[in-house]
C-alpha atoms as a PDB file:
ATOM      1  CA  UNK A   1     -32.463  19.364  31.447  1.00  0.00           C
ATOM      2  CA  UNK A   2     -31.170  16.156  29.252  1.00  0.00           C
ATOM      3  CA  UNK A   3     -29.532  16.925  26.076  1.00  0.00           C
ATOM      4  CA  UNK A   4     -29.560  14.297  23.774  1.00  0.00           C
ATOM      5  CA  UNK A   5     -26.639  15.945  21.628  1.00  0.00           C
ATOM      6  CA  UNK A   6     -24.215  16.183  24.359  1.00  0.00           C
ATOM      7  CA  UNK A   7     -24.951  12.486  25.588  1.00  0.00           C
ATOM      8  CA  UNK A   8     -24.605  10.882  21.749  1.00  0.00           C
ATOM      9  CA  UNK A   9     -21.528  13.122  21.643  1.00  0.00           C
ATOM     10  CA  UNK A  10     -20.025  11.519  25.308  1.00  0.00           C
ATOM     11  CA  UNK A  11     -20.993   8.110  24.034  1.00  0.00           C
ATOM     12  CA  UNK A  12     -19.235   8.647  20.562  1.00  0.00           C
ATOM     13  CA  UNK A  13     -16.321   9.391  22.810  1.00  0.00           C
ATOM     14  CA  UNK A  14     -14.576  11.771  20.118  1.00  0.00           C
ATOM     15  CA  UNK A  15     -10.324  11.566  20.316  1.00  0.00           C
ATOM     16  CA  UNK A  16      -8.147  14.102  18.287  1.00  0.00           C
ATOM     17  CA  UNK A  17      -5.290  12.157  15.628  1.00  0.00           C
ATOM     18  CA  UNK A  18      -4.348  14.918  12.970  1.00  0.00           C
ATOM     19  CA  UNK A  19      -4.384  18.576  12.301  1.00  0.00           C
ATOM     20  CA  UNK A  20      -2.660  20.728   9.998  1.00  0.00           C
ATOM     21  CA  UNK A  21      -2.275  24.174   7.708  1.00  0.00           C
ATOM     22  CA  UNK A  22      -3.324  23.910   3.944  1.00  0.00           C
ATOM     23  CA  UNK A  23      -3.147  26.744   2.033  1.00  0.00           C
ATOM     24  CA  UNK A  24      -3.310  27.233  -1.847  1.00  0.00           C
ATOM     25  CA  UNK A  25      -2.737  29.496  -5.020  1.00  0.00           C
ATOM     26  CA  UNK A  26      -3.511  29.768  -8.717  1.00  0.00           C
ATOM     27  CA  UNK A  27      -4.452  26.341 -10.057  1.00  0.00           C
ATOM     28  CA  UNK A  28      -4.900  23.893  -8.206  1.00  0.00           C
ATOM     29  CA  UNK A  29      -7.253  21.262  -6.979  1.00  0.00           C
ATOM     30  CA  UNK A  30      -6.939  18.019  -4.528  1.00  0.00           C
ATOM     31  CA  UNK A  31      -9.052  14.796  -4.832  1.00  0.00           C
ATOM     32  CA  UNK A  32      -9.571  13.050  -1.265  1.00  0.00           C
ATOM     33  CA  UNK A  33     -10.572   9.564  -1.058  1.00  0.00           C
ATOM     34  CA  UNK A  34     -13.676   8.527   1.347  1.00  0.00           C
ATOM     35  CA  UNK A  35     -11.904   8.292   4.661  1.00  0.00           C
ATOM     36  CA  UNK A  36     -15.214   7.062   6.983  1.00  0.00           C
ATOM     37  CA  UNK A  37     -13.555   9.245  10.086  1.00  0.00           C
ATOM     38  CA  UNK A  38     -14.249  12.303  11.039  1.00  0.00           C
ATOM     39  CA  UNK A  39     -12.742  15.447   9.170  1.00  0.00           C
ATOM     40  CA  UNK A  40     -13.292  19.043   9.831  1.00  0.00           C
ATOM     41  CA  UNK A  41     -11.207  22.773   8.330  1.00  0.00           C
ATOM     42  CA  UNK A  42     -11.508  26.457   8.804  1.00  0.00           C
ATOM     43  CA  UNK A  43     -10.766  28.866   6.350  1.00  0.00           C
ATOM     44  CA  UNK A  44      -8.467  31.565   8.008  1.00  0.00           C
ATOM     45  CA  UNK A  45      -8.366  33.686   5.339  1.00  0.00           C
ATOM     46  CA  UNK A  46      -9.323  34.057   1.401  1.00  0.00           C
ATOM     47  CA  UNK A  47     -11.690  31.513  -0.478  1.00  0.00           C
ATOM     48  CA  UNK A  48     -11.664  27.833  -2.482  1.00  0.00           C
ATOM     49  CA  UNK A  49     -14.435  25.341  -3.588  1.00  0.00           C
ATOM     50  CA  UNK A  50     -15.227  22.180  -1.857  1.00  0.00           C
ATOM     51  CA  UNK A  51     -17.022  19.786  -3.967  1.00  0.00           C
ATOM     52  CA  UNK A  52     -18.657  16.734  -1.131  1.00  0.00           C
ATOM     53  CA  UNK A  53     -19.905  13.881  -3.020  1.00  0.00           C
ATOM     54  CA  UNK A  54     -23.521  13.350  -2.938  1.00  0.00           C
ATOM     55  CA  UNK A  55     -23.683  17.363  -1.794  1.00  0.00           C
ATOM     56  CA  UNK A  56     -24.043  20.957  -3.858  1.00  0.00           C
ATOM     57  CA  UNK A  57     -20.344  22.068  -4.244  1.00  0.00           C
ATOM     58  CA  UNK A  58     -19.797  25.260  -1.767  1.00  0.00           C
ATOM     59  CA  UNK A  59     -17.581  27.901  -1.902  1.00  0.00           C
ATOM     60  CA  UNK A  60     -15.805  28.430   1.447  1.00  0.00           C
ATOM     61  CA  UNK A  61     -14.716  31.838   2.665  1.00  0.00           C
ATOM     62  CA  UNK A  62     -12.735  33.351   5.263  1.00  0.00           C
ATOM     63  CA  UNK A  63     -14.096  32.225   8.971  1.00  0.00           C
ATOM     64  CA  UNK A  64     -16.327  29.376   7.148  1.00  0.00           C
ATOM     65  CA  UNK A  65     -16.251  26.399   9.135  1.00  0.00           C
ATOM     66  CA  UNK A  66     -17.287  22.600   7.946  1.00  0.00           C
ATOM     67  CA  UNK A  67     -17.767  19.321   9.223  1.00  0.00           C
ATOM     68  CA  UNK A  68     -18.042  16.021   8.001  1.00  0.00           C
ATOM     69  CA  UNK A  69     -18.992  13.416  10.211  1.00  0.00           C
ATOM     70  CA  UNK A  70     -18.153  10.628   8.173  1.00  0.00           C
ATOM     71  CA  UNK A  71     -15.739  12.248   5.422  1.00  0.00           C
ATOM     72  CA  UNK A  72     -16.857  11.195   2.105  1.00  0.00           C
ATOM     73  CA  UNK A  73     -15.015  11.379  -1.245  1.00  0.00           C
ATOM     74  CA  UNK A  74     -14.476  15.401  -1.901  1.00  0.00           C
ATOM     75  CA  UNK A  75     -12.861  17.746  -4.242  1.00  0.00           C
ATOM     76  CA  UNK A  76     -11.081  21.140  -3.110  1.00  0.00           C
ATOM     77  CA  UNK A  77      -9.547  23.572  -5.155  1.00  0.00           C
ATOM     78  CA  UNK A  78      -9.381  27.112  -6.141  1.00  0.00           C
ATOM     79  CA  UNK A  79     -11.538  28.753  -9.130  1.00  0.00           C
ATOM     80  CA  UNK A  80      -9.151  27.708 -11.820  1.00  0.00           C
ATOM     81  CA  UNK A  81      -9.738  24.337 -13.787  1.00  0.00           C
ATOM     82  CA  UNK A  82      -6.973  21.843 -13.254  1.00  0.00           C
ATOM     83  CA  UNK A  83      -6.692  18.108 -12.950  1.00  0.00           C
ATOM     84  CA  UNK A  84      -6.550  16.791  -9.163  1.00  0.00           C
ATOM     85  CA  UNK A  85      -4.248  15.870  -7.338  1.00  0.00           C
ATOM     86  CA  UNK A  86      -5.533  12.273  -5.959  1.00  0.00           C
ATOM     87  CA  UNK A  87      -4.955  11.486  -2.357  1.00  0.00           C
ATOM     88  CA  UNK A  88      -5.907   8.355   0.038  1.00  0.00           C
ATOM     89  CA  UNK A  89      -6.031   9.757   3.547  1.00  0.00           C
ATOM     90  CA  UNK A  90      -5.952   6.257   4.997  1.00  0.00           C
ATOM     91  CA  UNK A  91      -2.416   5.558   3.145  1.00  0.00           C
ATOM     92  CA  UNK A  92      -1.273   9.042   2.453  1.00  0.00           C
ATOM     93  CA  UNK A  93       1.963  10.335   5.104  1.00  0.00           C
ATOM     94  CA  UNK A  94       0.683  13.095   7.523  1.00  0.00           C
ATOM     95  CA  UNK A  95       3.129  15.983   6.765  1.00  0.00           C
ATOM     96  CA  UNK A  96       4.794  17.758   8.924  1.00  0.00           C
ATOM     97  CA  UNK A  97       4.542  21.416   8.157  1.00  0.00           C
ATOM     98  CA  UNK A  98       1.696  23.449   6.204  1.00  0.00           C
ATOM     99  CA  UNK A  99       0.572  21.818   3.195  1.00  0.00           C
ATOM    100  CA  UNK A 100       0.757  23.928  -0.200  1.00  0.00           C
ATOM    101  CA  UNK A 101      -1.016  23.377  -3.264  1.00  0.00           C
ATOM    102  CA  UNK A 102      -0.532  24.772  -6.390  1.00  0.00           C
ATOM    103  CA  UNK A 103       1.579  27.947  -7.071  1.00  0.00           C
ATOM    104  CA  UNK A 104       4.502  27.451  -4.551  1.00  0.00           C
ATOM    105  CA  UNK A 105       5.326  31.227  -4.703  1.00  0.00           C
ATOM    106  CA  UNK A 106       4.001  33.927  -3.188  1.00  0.00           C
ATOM    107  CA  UNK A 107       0.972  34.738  -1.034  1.00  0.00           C
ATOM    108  CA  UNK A 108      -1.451  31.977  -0.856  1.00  0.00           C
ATOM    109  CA  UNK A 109      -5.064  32.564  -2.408  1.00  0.00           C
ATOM    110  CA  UNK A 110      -6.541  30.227   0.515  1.00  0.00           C
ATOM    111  CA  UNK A 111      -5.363  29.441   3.989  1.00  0.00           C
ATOM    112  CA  UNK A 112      -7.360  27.161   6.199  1.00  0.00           C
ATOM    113  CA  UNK A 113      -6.853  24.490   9.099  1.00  0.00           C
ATOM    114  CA  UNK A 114      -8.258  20.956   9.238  1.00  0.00           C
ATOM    115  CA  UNK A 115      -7.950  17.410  10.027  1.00  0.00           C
ATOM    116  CA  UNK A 116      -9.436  14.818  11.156  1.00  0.00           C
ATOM    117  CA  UNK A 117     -10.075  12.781  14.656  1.00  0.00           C
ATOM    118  CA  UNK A 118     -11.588   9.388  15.231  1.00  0.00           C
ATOM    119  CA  UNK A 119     -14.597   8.195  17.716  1.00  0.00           C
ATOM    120  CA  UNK A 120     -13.919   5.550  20.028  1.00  0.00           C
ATOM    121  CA  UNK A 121     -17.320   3.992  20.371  1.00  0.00           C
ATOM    122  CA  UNK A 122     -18.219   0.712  18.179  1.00  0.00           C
ATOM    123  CA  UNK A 123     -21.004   2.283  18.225  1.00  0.00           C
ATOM    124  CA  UNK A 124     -20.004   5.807  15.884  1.00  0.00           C
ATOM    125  CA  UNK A 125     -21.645   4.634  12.157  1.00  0.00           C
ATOM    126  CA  UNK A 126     -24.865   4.258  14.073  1.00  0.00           C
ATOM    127  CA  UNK A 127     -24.851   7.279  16.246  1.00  0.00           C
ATOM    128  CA  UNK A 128     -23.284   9.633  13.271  1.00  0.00           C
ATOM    129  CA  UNK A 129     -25.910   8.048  10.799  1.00  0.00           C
ATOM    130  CA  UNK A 130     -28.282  10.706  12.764  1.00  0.00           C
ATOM    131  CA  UNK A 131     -25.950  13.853  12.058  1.00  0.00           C
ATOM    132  CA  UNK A 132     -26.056  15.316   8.524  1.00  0.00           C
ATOM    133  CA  UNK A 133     -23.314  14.458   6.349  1.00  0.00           C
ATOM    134  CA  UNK A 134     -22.199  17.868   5.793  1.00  0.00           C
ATOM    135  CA  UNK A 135     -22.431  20.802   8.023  1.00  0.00           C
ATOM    136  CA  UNK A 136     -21.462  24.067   6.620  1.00  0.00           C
ATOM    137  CA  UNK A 137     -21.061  27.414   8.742  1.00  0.00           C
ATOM    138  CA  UNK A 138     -20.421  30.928   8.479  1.00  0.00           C
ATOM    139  CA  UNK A 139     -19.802  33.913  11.003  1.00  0.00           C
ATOM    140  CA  UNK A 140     -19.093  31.247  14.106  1.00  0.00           C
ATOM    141  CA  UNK A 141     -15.845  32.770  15.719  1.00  0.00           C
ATOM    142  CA  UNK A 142     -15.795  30.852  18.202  1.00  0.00           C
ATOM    143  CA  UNK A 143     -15.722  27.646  15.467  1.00  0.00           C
ATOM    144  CA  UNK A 144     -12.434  29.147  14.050  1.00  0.00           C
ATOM    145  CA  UNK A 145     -10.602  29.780  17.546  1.00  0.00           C
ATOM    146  CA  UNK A 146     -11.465  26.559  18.402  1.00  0.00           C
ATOM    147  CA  UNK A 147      -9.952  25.365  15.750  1.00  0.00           C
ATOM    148  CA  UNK A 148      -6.769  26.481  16.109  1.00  0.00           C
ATOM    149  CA  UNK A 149      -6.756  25.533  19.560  1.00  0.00           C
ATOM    150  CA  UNK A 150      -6.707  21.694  18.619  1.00  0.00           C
ATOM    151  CA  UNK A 151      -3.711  22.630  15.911  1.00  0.00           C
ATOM    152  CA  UNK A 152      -2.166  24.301  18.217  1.00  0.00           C
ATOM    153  CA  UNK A 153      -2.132  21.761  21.200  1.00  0.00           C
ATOM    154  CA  UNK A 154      -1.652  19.039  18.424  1.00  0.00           C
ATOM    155  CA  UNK A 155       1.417  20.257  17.857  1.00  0.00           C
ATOM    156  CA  UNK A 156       2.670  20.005  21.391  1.00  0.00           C
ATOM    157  CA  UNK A 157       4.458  17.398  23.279  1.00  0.00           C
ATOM    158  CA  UNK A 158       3.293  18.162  26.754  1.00  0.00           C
ATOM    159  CA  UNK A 159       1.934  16.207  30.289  1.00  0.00           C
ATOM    160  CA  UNK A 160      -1.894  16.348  29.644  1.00  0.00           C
ATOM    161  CA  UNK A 161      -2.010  16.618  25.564  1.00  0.00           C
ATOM    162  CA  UNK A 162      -4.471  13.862  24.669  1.00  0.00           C
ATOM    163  CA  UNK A 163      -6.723  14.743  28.037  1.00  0.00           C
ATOM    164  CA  UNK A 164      -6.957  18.209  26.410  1.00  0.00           C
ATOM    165  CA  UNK A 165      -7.270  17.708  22.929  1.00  0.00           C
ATOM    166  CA  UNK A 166     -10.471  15.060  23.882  1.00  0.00           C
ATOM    167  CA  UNK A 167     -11.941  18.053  25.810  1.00  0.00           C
ATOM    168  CA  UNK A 168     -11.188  20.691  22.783  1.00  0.00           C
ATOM    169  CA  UNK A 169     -12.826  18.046  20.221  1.00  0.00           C
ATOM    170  CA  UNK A 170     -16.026  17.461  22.240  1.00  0.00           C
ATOM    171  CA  UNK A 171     -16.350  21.207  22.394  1.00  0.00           C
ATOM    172  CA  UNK A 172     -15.693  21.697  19.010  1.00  0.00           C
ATOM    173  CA  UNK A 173     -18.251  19.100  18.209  1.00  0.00           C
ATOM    174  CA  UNK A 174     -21.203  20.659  20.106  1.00  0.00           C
ATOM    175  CA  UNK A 175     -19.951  24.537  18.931  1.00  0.00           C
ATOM    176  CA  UNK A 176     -20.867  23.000  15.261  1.00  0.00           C
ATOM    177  CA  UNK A 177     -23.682  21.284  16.111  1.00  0.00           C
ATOM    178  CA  UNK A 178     -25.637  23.523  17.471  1.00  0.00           C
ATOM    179  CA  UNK A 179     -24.708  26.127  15.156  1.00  0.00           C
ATOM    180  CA  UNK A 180     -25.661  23.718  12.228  1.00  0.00           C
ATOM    181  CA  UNK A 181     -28.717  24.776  10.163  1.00  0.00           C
ATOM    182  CA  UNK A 182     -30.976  21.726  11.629  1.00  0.00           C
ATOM    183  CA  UNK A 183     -34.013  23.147   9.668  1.00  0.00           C
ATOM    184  CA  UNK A 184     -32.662  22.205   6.594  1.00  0.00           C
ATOM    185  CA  UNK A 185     -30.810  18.869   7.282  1.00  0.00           C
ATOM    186  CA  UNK A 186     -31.682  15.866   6.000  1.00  0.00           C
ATOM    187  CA  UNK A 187     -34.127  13.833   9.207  1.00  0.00           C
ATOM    188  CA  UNK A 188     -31.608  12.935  12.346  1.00  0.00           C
ATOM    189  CA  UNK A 189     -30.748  14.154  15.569  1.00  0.00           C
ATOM    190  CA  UNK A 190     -30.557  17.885  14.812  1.00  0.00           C
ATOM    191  CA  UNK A 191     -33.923  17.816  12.478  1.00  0.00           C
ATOM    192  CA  UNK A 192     -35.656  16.230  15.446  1.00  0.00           C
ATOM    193  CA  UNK A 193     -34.414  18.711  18.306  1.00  0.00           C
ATOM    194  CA  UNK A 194     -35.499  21.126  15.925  1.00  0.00           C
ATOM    195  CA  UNK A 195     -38.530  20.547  16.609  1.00  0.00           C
ATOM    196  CA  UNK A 196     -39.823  21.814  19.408  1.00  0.00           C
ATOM    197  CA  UNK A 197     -42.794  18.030  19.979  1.00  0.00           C
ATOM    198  CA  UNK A 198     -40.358  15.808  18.458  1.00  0.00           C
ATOM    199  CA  UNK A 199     -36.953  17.581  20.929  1.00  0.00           C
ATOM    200  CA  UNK A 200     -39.573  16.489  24.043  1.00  0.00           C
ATOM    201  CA  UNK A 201     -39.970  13.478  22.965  1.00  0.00           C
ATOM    202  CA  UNK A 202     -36.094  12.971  22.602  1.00  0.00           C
ATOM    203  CA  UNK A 203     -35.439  14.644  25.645  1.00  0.00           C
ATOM    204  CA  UNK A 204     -37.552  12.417  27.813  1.00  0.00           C
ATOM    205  CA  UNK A 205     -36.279   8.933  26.202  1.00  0.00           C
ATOM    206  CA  UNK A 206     -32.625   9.921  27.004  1.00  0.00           C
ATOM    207  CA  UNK A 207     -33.777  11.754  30.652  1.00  0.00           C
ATOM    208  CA  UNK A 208     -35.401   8.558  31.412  1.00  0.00           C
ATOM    209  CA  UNK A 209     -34.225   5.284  29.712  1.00  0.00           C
ATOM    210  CA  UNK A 210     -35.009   3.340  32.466  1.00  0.00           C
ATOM    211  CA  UNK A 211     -38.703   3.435  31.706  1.00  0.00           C
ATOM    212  CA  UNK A 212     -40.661   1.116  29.933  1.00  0.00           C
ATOM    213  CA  UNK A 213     -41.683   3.679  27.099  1.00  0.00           C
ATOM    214  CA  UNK A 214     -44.695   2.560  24.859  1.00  0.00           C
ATOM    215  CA  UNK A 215     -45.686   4.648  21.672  1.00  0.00           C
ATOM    216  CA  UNK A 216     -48.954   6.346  23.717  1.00  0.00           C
ATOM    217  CA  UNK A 217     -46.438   7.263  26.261  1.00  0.00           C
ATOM    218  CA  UNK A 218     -44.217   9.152  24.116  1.00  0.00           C
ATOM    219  CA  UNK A 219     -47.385  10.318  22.046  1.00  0.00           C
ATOM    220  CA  UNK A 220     -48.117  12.281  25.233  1.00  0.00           C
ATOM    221  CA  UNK A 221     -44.537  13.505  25.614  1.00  0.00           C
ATOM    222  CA  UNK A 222     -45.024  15.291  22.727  1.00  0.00           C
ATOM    223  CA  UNK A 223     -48.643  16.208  22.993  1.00  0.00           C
ATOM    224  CA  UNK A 224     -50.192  14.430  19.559  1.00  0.00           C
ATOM    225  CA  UNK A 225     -52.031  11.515  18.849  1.00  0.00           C
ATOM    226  CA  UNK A 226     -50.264   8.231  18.333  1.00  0.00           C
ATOM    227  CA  UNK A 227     -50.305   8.163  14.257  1.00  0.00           C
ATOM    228  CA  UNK A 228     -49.393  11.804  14.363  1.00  0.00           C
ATOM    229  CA  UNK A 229     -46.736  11.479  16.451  1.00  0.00           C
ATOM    230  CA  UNK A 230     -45.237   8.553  14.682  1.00  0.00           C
ATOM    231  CA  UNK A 231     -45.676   9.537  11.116  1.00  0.00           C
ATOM    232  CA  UNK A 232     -43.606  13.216  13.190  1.00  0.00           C
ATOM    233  CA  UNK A 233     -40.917  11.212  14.558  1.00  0.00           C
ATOM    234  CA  UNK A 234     -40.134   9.116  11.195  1.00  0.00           C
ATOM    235  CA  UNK A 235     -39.878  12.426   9.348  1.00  0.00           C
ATOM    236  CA  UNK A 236     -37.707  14.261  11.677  1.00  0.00           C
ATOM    237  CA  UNK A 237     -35.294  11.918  12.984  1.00  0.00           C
ATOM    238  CA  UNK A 238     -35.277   9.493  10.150  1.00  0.00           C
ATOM    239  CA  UNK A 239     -35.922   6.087  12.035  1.00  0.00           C
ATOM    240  CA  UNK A 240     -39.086   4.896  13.948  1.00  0.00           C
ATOM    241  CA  UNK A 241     -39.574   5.989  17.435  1.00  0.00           C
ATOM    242  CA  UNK A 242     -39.350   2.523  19.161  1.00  0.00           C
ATOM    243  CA  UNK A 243     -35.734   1.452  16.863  1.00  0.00           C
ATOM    244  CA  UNK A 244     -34.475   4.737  18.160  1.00  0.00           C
ATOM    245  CA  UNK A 245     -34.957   3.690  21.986  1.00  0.00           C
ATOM    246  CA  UNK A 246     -33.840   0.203  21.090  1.00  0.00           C
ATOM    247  CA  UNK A 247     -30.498   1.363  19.166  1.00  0.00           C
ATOM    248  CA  UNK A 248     -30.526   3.899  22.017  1.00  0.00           C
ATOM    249  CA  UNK A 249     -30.313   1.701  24.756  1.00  0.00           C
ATOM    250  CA  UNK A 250     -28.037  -0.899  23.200  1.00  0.00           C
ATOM    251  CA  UNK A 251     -25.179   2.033  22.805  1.00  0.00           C
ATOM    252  CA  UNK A 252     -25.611   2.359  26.784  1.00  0.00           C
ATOM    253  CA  UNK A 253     -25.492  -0.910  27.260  1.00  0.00           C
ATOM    254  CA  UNK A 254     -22.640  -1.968  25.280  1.00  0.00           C
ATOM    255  CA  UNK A 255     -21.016   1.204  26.979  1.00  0.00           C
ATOM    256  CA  UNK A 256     -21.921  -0.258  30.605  1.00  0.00           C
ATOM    257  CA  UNK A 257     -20.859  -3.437  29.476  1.00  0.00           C
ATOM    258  CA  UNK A 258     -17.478  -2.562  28.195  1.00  0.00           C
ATOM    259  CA  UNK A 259     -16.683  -0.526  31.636  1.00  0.00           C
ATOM    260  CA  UNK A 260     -16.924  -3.334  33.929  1.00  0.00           C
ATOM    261  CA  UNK A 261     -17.944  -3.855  37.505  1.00  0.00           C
ATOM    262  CA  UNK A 262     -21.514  -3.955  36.822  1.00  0.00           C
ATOM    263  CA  UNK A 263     -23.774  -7.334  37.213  1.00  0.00           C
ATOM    264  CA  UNK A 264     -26.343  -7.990  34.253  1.00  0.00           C
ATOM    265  CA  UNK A 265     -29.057  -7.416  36.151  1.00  0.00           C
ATOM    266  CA  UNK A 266     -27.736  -3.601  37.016  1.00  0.00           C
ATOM    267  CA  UNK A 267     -27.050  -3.195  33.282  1.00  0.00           C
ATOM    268  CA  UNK A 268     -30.659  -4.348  32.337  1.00  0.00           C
ATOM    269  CA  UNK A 269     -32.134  -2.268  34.665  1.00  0.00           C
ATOM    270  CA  UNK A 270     -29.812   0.872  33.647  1.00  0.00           C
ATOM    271  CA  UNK A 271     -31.768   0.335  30.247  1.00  0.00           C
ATOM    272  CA  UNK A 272     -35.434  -0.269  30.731  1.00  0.00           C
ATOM    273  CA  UNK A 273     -35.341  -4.164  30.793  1.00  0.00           C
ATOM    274  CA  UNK A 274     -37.175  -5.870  33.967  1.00  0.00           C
ATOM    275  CA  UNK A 275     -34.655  -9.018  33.739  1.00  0.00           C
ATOM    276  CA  UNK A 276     -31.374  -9.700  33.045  1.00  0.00           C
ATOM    277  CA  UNK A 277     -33.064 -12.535  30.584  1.00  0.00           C
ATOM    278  CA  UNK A 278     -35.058 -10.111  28.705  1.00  0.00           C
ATOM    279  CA  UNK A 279     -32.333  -7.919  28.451  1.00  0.00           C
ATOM    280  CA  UNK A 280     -30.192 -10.823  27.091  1.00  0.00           C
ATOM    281  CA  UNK A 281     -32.424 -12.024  24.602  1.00  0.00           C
ATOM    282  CA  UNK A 282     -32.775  -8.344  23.195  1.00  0.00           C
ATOM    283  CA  UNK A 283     -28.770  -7.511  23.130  1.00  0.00           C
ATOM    284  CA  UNK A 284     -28.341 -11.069  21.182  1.00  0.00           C
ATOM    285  CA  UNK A 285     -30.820  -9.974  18.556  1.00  0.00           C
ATOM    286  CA  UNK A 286     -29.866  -6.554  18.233  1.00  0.00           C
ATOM    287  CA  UNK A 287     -25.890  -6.893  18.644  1.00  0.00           C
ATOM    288  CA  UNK A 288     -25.827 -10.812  17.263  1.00  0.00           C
ATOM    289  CA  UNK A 289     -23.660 -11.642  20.411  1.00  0.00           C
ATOM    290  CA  UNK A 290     -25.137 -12.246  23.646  1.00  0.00           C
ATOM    291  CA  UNK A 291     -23.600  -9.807  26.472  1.00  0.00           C
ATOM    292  CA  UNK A 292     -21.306 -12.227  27.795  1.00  0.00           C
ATOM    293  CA  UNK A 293     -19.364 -13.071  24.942  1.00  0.00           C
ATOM    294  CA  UNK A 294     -19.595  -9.513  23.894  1.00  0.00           C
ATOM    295  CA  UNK A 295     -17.820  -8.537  27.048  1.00  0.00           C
ATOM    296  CA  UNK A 296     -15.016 -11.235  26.740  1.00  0.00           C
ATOM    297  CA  UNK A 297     -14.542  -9.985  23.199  1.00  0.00           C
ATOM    298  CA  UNK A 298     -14.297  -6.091  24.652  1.00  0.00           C
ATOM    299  CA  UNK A 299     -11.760  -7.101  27.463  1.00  0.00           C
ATOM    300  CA  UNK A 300      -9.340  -9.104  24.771  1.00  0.00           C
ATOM    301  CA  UNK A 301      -9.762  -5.812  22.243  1.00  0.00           C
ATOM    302  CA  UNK A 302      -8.585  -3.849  25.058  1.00  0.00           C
ATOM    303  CA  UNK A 303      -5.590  -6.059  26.537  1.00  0.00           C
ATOM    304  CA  UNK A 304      -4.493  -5.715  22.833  1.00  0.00           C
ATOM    305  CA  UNK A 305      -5.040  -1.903  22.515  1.00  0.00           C
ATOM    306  CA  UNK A 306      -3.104  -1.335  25.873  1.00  0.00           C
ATOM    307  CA  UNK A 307      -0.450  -3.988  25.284  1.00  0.00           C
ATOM    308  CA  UNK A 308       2.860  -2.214  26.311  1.00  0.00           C
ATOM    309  CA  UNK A 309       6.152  -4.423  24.636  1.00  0.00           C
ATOM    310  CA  UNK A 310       8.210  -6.510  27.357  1.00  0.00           C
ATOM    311  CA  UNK A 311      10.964  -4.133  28.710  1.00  0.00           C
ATOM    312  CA  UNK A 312      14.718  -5.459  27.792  1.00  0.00           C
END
């Protein structure tokens, strides 16, 4: 069966940067800029608060787990009042050992592990604009083990490192996920594969992008009328169910495109479009470049990414 998490999760194409220890006691309290990437922390043992802007502050226990897809502005801290301590993740020096806040002596009122990774798709704002900005969880295990799994292989300096830490993120991406109360997100992905019409519907547009969907098709998929289904889909998932397909395909596309090797007329067919034209005419309007020049801009992006300086 197609799961439309695990394919926006592959096309997000998830890649581990930082981990580390943070731990805490008596006053103290730590002001993060927004940071846009990814960020993500276990508590390992005892409790803090963790104010997200634009969310209810939480307080975070032992084996609490919490993601932020896009890492807004927050505030953590213990239960004590106390200025913050302001801090730019995009400028700030990753330590190297366990960070400590507050009281430097003795046993720490809060230990957790956390970090942050980065996606590599061009694509991530629009595909993460359909997870909830804040996913909170208690009693996963598995969440916490996983966890340290990344720290601990971060640390290392061994053959196979970045193949395993990709594999450990996109695992620790689907654990949360799934495990994420979807009832009560805001609409998105979760929300809609929540629901059991709506998760059909979902399911059969990434099963079978190929086909040249129409609203009564994908009315039937999920077994409603047309102005039922639509008025559904908008209140699950957030957008309408035709811009979904459309951003949908364009991820692929821009995916295929990027990859190489394939002719035009493959990649419009790999995406529903009868022509390479049509296709063409859709990519310019949606991406504002037409594939072409798109690819030519991918390839130079790369050759500077991959750039290796001239040996001596």
């Amino acid at each position: 069966m197609t799961d439309p998490l695990s394919d926006v999760i592959q096309l997000l194409r998830p890649r581990a940067v930082f981990s580390k220890g943070i731990s805490g006691a008596g006053r103290w309290a730590v002001r993060y800029a927004e940071f846009g990437q990814p960020g993500f922390c276990a508590v390992i043992e005892g409790r803090c608060r963790l104010a997200v802007d634009g969310e209810p502050a939480v307080v975070l226990e032992e084996g609490d787990f919490v993601l932020l897809p896009a890492t807004p502005a927050f505030t953590m801290s213990g239960f004590e009042p106390t200025p913050p301590l302001r801090i730019d993740p995009k400028t700030a020096v990753p330590p190297d050992g366990e960070i400590r806040y507050g009281r430097l002596a003795g046993p720490p009122d809060v230990r957790q592990f956390g970090g942050y990774f980065s996606f590599g798709s061009p694509d991530a704002a629009l595909l993460v604009s359909l997870l909830p900005r804040m996913i909170h969880i208690r009693g996963i295990q598995r969440l916490t083990q996983l966890v340290r799994l990344v720290g601990d292989e971060a640390a290392r300096d061994d053959i196979g490192r970045d193949l395993i830490l990709e594999r450990l993120v996109d695992i620790l991406l689907i654990e949360a996920l799934r495990a994420a109360p979807a009832k009560a997100a805001q609409p998105g992905l979760l929300r809609g594969l929540a629901d059991p019409r709506i998760a059909a519907v979902l399911r059969g547009m990434h099963g079978d992008v190929e086909r040249s969907w129409t609203i009564p098709d994908l009315a039937r998929e999920a077994g409603m009328s047309r102005s039922a289904f639509f008025d559904r889909f908008v209140r699950m998932v957030g957008v309408r169910p035709m811009q979904y397909l459309l951003a949908w395909r364009m991820a692929i596309a821009k995916n295929l495109l990027r990859s190489g090797g394939i002719g035009l007329d493959e990649v419009a067919r790999r995406v529903g479009y009868g022509s390479a034209s049509a296709f063409s005419t859709a990519f310019s309007r949606h991406v504002g470049l037409p594939p072409g020049r798109f690819m030519k801009r991918s390839d130079a992006q790369n050759e500077n990414t991959c750039a290796l300086p001239a040996g001596n």
